[in-house]
N, C-alpha and C. Protein backbone atom coordinates (compact mmCIF):
# COMPACT_ATOMS: atom_id res chain seq x y z
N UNK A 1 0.85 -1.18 0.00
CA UNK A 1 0.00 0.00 0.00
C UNK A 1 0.89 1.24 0.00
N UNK A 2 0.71 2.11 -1.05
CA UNK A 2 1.41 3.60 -0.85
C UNK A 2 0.66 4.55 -0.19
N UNK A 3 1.28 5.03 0.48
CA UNK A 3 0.47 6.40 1.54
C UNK A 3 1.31 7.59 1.36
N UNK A 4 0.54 8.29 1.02
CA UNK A 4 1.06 9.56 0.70
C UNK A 4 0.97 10.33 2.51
N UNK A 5 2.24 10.63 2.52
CA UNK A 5 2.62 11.30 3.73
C UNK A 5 2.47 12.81 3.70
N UNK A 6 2.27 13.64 4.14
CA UNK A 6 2.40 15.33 3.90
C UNK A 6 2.19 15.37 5.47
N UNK A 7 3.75 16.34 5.28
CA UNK A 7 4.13 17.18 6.49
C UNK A 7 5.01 17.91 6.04
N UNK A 8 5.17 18.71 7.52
CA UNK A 8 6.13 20.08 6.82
C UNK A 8 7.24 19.96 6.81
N UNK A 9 7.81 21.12 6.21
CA UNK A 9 9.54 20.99 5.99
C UNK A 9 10.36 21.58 6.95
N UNK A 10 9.37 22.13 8.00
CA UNK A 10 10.00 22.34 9.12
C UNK A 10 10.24 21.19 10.02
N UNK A 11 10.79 21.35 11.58
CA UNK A 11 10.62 20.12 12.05
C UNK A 11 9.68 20.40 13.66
N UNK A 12 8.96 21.63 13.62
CA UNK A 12 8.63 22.09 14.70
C UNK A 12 9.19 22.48 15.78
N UNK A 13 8.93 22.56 16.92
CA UNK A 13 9.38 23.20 18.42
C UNK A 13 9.82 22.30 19.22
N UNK A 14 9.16 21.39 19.01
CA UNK A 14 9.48 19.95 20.07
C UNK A 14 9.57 18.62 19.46
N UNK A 15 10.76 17.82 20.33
CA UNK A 15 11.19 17.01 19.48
C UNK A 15 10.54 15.38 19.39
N UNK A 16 8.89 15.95 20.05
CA UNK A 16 8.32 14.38 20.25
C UNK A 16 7.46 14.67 18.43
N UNK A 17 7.37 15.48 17.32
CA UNK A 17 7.02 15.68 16.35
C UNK A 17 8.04 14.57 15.42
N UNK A 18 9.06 14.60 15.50
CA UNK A 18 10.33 13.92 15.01
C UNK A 18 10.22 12.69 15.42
N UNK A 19 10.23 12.05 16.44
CA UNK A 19 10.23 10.88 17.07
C UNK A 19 9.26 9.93 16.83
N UNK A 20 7.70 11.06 16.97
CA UNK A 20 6.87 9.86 16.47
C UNK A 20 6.64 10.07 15.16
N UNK A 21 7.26 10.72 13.98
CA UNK A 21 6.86 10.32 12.64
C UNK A 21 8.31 8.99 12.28
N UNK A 22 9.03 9.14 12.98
CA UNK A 22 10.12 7.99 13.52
C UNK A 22 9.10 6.34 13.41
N UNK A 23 8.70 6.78 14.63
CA UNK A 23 8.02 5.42 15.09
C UNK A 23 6.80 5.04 13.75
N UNK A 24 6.03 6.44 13.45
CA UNK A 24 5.02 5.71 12.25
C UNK A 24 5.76 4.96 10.57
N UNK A 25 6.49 5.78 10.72
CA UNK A 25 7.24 5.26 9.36
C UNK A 25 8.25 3.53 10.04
N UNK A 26 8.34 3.31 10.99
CA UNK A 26 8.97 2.09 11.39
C UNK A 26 7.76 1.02 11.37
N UNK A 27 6.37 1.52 11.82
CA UNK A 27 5.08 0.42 11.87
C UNK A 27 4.96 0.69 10.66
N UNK A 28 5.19 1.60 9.57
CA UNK A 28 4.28 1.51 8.31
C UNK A 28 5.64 0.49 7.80
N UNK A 29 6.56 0.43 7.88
CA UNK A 29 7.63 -0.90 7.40
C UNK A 29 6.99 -1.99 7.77
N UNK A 30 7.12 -2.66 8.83
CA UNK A 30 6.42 -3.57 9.45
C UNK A 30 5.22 -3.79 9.18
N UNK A 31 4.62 -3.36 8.16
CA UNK A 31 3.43 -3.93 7.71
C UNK A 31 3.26 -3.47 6.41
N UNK A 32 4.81 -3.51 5.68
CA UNK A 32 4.66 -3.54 4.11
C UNK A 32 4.00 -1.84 3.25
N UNK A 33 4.25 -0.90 4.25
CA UNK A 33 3.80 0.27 3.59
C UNK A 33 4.80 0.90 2.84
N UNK A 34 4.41 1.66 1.56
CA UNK A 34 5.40 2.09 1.19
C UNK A 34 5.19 3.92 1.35
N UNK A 35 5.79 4.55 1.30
CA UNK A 35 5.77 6.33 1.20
C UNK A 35 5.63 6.90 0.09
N UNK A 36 4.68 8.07 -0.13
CA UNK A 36 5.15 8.80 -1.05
C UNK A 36 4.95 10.17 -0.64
N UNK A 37 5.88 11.08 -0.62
CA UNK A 37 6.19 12.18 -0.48
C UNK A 37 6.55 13.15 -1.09
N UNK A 38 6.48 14.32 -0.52
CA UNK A 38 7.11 15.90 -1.34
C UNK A 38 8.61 15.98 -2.02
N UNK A 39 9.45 14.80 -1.84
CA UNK A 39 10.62 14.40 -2.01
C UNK A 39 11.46 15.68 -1.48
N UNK A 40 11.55 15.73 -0.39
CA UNK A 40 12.42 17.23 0.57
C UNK A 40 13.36 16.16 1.90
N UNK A 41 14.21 16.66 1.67
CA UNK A 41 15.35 16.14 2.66
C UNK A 41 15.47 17.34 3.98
N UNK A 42 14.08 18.23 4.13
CA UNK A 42 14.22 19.25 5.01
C UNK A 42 13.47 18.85 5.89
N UNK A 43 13.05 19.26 7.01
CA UNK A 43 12.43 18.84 8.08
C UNK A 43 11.93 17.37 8.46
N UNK A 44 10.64 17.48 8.71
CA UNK A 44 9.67 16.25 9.26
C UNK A 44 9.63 15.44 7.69
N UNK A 45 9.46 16.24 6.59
CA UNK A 45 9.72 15.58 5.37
C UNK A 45 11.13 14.65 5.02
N UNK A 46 12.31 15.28 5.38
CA UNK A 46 13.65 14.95 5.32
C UNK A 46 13.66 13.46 6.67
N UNK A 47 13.22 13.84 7.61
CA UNK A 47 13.10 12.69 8.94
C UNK A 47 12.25 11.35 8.38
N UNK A 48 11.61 11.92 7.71
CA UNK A 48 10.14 10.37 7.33
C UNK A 48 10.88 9.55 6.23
N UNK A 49 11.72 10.44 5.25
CA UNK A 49 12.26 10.09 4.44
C UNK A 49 13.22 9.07 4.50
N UNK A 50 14.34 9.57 5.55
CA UNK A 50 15.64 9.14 5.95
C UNK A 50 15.02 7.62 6.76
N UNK A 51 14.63 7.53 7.27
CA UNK A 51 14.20 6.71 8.18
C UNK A 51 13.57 4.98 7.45
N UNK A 52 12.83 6.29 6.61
CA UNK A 52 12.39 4.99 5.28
C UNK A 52 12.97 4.42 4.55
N UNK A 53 14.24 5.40 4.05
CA UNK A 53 15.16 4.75 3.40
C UNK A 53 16.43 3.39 4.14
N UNK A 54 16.60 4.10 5.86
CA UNK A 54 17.07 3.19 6.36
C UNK A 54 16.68 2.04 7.23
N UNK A 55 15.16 1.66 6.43
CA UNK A 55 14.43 0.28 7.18
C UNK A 55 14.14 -0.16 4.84
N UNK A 56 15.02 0.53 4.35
CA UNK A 56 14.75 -0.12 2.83
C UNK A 56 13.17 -0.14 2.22
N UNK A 57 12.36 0.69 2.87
CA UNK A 57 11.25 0.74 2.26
C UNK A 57 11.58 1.84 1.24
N UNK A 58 9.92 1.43 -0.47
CA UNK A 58 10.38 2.20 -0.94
C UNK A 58 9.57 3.57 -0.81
N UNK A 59 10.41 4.38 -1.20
CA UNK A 59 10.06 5.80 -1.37
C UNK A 59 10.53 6.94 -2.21
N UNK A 60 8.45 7.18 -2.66
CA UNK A 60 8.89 7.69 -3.62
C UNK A 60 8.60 9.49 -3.64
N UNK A 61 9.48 10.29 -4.61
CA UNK A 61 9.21 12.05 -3.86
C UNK A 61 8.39 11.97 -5.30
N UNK A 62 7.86 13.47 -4.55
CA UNK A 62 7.46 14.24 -6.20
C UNK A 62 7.55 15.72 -5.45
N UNK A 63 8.88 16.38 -6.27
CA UNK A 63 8.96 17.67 -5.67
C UNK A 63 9.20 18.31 -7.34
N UNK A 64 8.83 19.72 -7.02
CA UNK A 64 8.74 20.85 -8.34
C UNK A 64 10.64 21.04 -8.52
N UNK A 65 10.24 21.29 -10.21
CA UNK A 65 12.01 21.65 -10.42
C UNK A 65 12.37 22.64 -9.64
N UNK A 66 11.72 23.97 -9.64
CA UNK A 66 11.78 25.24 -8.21
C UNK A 66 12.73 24.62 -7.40
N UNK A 67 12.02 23.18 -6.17
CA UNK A 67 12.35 22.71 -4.94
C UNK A 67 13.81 22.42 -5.21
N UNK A 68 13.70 21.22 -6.31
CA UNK A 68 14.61 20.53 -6.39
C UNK A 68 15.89 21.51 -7.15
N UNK A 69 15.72 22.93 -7.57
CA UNK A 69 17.19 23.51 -8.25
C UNK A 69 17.83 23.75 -6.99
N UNK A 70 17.20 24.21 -5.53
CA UNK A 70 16.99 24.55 -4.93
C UNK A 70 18.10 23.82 -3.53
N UNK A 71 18.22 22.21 -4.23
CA UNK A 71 18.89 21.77 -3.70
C UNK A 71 18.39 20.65 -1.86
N UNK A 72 17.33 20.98 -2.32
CA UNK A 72 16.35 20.81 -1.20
C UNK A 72 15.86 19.24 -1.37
N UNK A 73 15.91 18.58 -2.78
CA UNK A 73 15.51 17.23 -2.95
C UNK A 73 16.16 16.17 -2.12
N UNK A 74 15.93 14.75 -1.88
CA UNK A 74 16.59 13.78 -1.56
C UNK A 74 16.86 12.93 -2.12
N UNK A 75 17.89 12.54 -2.63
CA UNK A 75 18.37 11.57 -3.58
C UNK A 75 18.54 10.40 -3.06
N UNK A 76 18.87 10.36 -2.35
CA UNK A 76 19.17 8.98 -1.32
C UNK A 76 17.29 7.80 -1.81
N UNK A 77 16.23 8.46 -1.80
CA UNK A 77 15.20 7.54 -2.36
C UNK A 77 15.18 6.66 -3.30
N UNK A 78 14.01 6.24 -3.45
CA UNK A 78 14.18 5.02 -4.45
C UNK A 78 13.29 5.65 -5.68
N UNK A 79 12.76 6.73 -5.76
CA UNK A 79 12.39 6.84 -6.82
C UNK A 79 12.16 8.97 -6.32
N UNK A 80 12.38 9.97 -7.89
CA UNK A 80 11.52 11.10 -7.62
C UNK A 80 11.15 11.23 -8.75
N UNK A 81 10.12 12.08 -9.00
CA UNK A 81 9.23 12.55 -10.19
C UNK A 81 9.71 13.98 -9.98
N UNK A 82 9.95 15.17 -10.74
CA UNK A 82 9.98 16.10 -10.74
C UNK A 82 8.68 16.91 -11.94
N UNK A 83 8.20 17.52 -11.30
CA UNK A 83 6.89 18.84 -11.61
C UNK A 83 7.47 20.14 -11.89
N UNK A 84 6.53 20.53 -12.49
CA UNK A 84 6.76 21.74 -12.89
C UNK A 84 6.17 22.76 -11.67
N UNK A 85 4.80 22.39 -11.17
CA UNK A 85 4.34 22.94 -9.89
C UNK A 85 3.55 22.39 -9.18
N UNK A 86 2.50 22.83 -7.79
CA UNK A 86 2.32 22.26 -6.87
C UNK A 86 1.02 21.41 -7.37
N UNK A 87 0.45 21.89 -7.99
CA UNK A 87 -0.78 21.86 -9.09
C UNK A 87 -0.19 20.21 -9.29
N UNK A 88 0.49 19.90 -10.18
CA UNK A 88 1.17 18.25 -10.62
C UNK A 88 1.49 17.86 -9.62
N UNK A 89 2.29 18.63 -8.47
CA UNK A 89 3.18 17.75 -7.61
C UNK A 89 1.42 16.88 -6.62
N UNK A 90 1.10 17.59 -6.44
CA UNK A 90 -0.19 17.07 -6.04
C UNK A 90 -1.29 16.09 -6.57
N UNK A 91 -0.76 16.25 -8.04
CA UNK A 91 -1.65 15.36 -8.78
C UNK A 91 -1.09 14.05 -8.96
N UNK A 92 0.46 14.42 -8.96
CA UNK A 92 0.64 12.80 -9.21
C UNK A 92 1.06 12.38 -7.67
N UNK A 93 1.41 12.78 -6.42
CA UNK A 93 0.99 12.00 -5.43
C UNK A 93 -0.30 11.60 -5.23
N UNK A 94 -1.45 12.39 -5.49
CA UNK A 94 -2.69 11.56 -5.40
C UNK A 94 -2.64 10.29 -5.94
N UNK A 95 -2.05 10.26 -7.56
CA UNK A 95 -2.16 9.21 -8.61
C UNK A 95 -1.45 7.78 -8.06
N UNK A 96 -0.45 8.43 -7.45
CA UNK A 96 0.81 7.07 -6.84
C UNK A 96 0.05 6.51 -5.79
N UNK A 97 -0.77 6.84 -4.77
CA UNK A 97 -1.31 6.72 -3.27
C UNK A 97 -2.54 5.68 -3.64
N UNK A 98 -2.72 4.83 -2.44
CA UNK A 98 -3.65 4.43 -1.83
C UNK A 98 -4.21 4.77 -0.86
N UNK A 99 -3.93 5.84 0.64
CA UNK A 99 -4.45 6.80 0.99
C UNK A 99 -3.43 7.11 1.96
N UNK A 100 -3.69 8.30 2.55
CA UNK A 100 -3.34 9.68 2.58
C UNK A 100 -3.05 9.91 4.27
N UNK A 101 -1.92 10.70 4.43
CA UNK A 101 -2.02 11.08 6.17
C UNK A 101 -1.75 12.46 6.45
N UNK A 102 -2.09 13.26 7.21
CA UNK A 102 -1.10 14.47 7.20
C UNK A 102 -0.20 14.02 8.65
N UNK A 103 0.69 14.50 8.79
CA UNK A 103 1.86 14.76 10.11
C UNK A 103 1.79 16.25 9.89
N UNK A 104 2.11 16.66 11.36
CA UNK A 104 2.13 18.29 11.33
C UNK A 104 2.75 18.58 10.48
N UNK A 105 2.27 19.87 10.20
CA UNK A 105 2.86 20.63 8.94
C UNK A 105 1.94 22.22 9.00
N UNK A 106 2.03 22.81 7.84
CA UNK A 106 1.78 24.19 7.85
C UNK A 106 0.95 23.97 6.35
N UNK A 107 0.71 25.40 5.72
CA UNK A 107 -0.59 25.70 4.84
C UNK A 107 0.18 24.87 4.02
N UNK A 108 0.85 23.69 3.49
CA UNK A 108 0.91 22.93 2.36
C UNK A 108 0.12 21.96 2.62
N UNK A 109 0.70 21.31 4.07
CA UNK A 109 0.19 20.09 4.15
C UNK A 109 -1.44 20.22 4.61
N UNK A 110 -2.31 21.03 5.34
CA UNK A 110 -3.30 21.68 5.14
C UNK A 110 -4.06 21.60 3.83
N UNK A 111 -3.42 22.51 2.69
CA UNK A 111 -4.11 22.01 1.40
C UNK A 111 -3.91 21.11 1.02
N UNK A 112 -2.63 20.15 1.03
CA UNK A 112 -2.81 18.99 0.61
C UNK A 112 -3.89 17.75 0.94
N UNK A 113 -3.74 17.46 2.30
CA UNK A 113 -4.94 16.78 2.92
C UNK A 113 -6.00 17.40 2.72
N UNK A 114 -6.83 18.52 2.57
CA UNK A 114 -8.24 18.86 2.89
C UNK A 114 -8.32 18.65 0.49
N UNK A 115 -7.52 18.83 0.07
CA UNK A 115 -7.95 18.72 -1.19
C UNK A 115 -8.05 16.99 -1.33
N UNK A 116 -7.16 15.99 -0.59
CA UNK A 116 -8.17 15.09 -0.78
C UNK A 116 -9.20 14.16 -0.43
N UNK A 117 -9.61 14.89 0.98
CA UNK A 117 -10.62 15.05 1.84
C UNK A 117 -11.84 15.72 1.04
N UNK A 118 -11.97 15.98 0.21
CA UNK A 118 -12.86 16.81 -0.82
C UNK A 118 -13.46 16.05 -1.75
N UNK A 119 -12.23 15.39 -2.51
CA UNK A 119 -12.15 14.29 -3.55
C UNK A 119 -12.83 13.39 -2.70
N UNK A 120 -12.50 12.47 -1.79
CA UNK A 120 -13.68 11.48 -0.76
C UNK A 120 -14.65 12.20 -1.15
N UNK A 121 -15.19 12.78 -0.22
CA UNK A 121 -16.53 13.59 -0.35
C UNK A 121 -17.61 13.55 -1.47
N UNK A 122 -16.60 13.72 -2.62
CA UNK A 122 -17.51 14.10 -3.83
C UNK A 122 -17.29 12.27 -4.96
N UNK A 123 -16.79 11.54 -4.16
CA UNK A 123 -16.64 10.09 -5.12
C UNK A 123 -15.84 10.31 -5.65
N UNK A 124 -15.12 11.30 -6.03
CA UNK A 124 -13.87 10.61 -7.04
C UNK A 124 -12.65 9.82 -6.61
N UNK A 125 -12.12 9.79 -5.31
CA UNK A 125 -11.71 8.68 -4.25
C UNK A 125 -12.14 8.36 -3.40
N UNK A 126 -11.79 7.12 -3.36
CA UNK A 126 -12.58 6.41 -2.48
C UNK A 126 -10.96 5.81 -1.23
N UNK A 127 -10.64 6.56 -0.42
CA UNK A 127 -8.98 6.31 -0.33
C UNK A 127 -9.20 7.08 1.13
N UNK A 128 -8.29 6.45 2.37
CA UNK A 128 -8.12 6.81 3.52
C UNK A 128 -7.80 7.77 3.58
N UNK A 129 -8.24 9.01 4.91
CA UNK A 129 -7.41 10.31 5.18
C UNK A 129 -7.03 9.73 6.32
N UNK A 130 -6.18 10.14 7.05
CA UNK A 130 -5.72 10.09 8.08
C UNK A 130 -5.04 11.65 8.67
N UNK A 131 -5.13 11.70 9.57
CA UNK A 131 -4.34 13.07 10.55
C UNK A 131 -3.61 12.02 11.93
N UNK A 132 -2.19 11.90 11.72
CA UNK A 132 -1.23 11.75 12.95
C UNK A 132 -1.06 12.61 14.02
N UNK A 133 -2.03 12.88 15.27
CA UNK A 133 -2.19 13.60 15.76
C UNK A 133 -1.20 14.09 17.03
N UNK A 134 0.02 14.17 16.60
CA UNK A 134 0.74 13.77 17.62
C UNK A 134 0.89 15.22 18.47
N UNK A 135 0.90 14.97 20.18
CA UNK A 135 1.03 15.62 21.35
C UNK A 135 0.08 16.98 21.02
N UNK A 136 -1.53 16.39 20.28
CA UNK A 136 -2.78 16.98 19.92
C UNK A 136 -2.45 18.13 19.14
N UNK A 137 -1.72 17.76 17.93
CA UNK A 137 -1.42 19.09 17.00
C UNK A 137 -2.90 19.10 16.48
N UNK A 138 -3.44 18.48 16.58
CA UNK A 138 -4.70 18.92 14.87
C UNK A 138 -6.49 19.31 16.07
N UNK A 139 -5.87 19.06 17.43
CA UNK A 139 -7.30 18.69 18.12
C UNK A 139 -8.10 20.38 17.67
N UNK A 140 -7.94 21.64 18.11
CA UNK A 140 -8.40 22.10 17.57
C UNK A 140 -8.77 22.32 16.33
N UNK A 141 -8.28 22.23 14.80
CA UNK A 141 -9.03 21.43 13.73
C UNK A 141 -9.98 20.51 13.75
N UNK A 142 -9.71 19.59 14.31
CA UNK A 142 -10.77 18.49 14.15
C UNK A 142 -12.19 19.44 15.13
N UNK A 143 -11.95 19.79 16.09
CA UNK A 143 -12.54 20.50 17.00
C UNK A 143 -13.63 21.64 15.69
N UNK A 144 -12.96 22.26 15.18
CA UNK A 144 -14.04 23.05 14.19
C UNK A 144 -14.18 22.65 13.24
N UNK A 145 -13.52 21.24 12.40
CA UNK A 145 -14.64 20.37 11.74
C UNK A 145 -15.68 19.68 12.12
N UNK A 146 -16.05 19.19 13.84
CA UNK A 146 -16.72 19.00 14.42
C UNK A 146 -17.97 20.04 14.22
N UNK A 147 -17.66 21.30 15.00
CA UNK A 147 -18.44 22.56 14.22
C UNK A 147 -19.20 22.66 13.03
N UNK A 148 -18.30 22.74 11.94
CA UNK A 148 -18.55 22.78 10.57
C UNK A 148 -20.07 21.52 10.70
N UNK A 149 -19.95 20.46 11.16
CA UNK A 149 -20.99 19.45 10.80
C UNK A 149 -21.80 20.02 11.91
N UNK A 150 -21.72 20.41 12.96
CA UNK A 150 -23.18 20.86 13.87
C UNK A 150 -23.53 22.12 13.06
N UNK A 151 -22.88 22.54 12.52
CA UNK A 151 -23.35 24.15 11.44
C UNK A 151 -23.91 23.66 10.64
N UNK A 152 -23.87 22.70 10.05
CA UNK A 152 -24.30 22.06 8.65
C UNK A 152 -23.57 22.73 7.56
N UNK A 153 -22.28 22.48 7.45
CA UNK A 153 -21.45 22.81 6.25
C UNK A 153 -20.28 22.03 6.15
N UNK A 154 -21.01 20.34 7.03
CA UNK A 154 -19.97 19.21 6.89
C UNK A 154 -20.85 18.37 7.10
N UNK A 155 -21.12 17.52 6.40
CA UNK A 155 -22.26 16.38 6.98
C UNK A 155 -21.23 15.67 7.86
N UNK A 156 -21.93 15.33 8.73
CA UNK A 156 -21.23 14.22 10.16
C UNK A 156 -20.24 13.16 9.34
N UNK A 157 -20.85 12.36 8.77
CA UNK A 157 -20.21 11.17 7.60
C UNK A 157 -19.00 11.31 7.27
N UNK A 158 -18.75 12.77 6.62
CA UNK A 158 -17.56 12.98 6.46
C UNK A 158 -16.15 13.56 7.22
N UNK A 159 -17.03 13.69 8.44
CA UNK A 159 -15.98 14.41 9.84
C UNK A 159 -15.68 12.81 10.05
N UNK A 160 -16.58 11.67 10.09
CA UNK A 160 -16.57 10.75 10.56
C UNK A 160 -15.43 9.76 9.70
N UNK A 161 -15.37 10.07 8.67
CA UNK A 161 -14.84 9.04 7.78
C UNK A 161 -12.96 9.50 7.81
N UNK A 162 -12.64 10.54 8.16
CA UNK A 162 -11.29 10.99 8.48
C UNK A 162 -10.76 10.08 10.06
N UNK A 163 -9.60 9.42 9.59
CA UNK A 163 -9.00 8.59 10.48
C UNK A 163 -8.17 9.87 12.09
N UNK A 164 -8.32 9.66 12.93
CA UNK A 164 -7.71 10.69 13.95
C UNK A 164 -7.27 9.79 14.71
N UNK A 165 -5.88 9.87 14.94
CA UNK A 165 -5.39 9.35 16.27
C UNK A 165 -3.64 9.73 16.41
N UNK A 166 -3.31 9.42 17.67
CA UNK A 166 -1.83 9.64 17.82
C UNK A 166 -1.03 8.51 17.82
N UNK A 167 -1.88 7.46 17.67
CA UNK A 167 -1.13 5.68 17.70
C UNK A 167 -1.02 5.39 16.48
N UNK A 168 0.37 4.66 16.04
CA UNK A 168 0.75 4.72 14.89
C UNK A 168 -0.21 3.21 14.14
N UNK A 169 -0.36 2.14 15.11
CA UNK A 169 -0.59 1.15 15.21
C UNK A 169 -2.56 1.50 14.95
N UNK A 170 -2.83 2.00 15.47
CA UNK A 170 -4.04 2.25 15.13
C UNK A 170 -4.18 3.01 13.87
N UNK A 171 -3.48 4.19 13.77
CA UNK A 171 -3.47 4.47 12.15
C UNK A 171 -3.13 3.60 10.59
N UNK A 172 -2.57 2.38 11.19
CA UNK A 172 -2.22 1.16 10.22
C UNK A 172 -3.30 0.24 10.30
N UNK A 173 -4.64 -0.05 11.29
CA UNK A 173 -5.15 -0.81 11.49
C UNK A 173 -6.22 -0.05 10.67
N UNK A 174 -6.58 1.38 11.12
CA UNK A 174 -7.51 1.85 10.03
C UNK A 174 -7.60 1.91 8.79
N UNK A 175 -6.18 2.41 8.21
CA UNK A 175 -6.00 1.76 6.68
C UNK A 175 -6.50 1.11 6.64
N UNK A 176 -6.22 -0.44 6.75
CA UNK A 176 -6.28 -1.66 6.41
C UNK A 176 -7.94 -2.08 6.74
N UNK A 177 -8.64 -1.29 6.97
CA UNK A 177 -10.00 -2.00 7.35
C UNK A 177 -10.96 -0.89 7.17
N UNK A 178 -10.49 0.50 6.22
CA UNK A 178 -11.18 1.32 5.81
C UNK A 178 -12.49 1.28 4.87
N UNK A 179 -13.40 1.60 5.44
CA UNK A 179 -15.14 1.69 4.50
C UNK A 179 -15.44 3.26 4.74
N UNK A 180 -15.19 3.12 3.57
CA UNK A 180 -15.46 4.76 2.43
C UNK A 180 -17.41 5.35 2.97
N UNK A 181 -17.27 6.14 3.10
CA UNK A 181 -19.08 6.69 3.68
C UNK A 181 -19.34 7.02 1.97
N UNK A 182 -20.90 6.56 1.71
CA UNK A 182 -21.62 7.00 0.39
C UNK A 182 -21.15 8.84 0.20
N UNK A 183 -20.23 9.21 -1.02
CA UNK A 183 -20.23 10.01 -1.46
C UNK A 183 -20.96 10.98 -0.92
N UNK A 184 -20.94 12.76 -1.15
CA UNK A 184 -21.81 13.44 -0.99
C UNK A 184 -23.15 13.90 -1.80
N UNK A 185 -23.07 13.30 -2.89
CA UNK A 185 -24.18 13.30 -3.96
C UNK A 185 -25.41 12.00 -3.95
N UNK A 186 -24.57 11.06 -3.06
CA UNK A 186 -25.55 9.95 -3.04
C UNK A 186 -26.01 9.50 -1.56
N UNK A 187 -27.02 9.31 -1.22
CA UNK A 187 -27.44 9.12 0.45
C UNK A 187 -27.45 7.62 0.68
């Protein structure tokens, strides 16, 4: 199974952000997952990377020529695609993935996950989200997507169908036993 990872290229404030995308990328080995990523050797991106590469899973980037003149790519992987922009870089990690996680991150990984949190929604994938919620980075988010569905500008279904947790082991168990909620066009 490929899972498209998105997190940021920072590495945050505290170093339990680092540690447990450590530990998820060691259970996603251990049960045959493979990565696909922003292909960045910088932060929490550069950590998920390295880690993957040294348990031999494969992994694959898709970063823009921009990133990569930039010097910012990781070569050490087993595979990168290079884009012209974020527009492709996004399209063909969707294309490579079987579903999807965010790890903290900032307004990339934000649009990345909620664009294909959207795609669910509307049927054109049918593919896991997940949020790694580690030392409750996302609880306020989830907290006003909660909102959003008591407002009625999220049906419940779909607050419901996004995987949340801080256990890596439980985020691998949900993959693996994921049922997609009926589209938003069909009841």
């Amino acid at each position: 199974m490929n899972i498209a990872v998105y997190c940021g290229s920072s590495f945050g404030e505290k170093k339990i952000y680092e540690t447990s995308c450590k530990k998820l990328i060691q259970e996603f080995s251990k049960n045959d997952f493979n990565i696909v990523y922003g292909g960045s050797k910088s932060g929490l991106m550069g950590t998920i990377s390295k880690e993957a590469v040294k348990l031999n899973m494969q992994v694959i980037g898709v970063i823009t020529k921009n990133l990569a003149d930039k010097e910012i790519e990781n070569k050490e992987i087993s595979k990168i695609y290079k884009v012209d922009n974020i527009k492709q870089r996004k399209q063909k990690m969707e294309e490579l993935s079987d579903g999807f996680i965010a790890l903290p991150g900032g307004f990339g990984t934000l649009d990345e996950i909620f664009e294909v949190l959207t795609l669910n929604q509307i049927g054109e994938y049918i593919k896991p989200c997940a949020f790694f919620n580690i030392n409750g980075f996302y609880d306020k988010l989830i907290d006003f997507l909660k909102l959003s569905a008591k407002e009625g500008f999220i049906e419940q279904r779909f607050v419901e169908m996004i995987i949340i947790s801080d256990d890596e082991k439980e985020i691998i168990k949900s993959f693996k036993n994921y049922k997609a909620p009926v589209n938003k066009w069909l009841k």
